[in-house]
Protein backbone atom coordinates (compact mmCIF):
# COMPACT_ATOMS: atom_id res chain seq x y z
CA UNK A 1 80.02 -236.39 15.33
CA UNK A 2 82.35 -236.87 18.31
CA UNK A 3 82.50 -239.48 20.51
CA UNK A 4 81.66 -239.29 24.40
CA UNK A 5 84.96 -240.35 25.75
CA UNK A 6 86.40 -237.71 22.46
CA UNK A 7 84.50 -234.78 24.27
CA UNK A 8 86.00 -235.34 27.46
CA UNK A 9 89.48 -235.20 25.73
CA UNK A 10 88.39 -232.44 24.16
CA UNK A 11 87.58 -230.42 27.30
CA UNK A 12 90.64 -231.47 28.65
CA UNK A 13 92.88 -230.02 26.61
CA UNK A 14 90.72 -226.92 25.96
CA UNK A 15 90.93 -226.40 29.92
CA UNK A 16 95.16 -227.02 29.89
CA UNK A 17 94.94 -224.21 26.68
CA UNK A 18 96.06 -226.59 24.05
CA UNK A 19 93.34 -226.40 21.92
CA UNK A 20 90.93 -222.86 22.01
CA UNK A 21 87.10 -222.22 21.23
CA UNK A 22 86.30 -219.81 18.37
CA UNK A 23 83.37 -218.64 16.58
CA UNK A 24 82.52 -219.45 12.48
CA UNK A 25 79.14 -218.85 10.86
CA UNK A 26 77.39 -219.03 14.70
CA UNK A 27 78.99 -221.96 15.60
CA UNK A 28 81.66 -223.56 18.12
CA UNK A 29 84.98 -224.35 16.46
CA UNK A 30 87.35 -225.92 17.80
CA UNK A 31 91.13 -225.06 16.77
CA UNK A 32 94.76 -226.26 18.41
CA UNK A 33 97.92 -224.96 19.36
CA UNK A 34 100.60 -225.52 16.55
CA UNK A 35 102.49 -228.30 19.01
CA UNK A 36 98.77 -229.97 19.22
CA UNK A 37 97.67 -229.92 15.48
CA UNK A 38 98.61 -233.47 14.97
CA UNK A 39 95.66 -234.34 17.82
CA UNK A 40 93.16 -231.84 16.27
CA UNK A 41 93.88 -233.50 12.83
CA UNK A 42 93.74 -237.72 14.63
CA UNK A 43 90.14 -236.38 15.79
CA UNK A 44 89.13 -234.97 12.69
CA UNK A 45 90.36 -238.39 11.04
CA UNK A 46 88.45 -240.36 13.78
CA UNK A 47 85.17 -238.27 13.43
CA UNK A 48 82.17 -240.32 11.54
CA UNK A 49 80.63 -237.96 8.98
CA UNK A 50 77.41 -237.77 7.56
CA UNK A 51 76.89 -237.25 3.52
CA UNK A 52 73.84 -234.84 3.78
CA UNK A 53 73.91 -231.10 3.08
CA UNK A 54 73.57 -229.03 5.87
CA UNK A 55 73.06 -225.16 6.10
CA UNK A 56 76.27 -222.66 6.11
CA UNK A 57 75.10 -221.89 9.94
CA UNK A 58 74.55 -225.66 11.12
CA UNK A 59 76.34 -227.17 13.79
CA UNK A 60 76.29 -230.58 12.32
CA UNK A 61 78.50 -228.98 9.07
CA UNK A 62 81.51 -230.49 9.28
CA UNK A 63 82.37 -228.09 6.18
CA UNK A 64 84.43 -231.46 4.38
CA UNK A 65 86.14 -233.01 7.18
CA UNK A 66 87.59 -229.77 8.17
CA UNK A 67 85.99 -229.16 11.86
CA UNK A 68 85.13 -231.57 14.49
CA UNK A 69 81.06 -231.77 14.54
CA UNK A 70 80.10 -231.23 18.24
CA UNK A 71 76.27 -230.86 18.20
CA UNK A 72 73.61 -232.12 16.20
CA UNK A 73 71.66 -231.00 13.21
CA UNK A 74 69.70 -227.62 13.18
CA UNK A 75 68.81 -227.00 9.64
CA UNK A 76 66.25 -229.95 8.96
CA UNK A 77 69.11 -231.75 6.80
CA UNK A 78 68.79 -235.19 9.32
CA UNK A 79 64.48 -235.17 8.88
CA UNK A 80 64.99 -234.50 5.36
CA UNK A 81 67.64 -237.80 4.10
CA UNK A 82 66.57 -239.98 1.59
CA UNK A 83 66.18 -243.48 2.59
């Protein structure tokens, strides 16, 4: 999941247009303009992952490092870890 001070980077540079909102399985994406991939790809790098198995349709599914996590767990995958 994203940082605080992340999001606020993040809503920066949706509101300037460099990166752009889109839709995937019910969920907010978050993509970037070809000059800004390098930043999309430093915050995927940056994010701090979890190793349980979420739903398709979760917002927590970071679906293998490949999208930036910006809510929490809907599917019952965080009640459900093993300890």
């Amino acid at each position: 999941m994203i940082t605080p001070n992340q999001r606020k980077i993040i809503r920066l540079l949706i509101k300037i247009r460099a990166f752009y909102l889109y839709e995937h399985f019910r969920c907010v994406r978050v993509g970037a303009k070809p000059r800004f991939q390098w930043l999309l790809n430093w915050l995927l790098d940056r994010q701090v992952v979890d190793d349980w198995h979420h739903a398709p349709a979760c917002p927590a599914n970071h679906w293998c490092r490949m999208s930036l996590v910006l809510q929490r767990c809907t599917c019952g995958a965080e009640k459900h870890k093993i300890k």
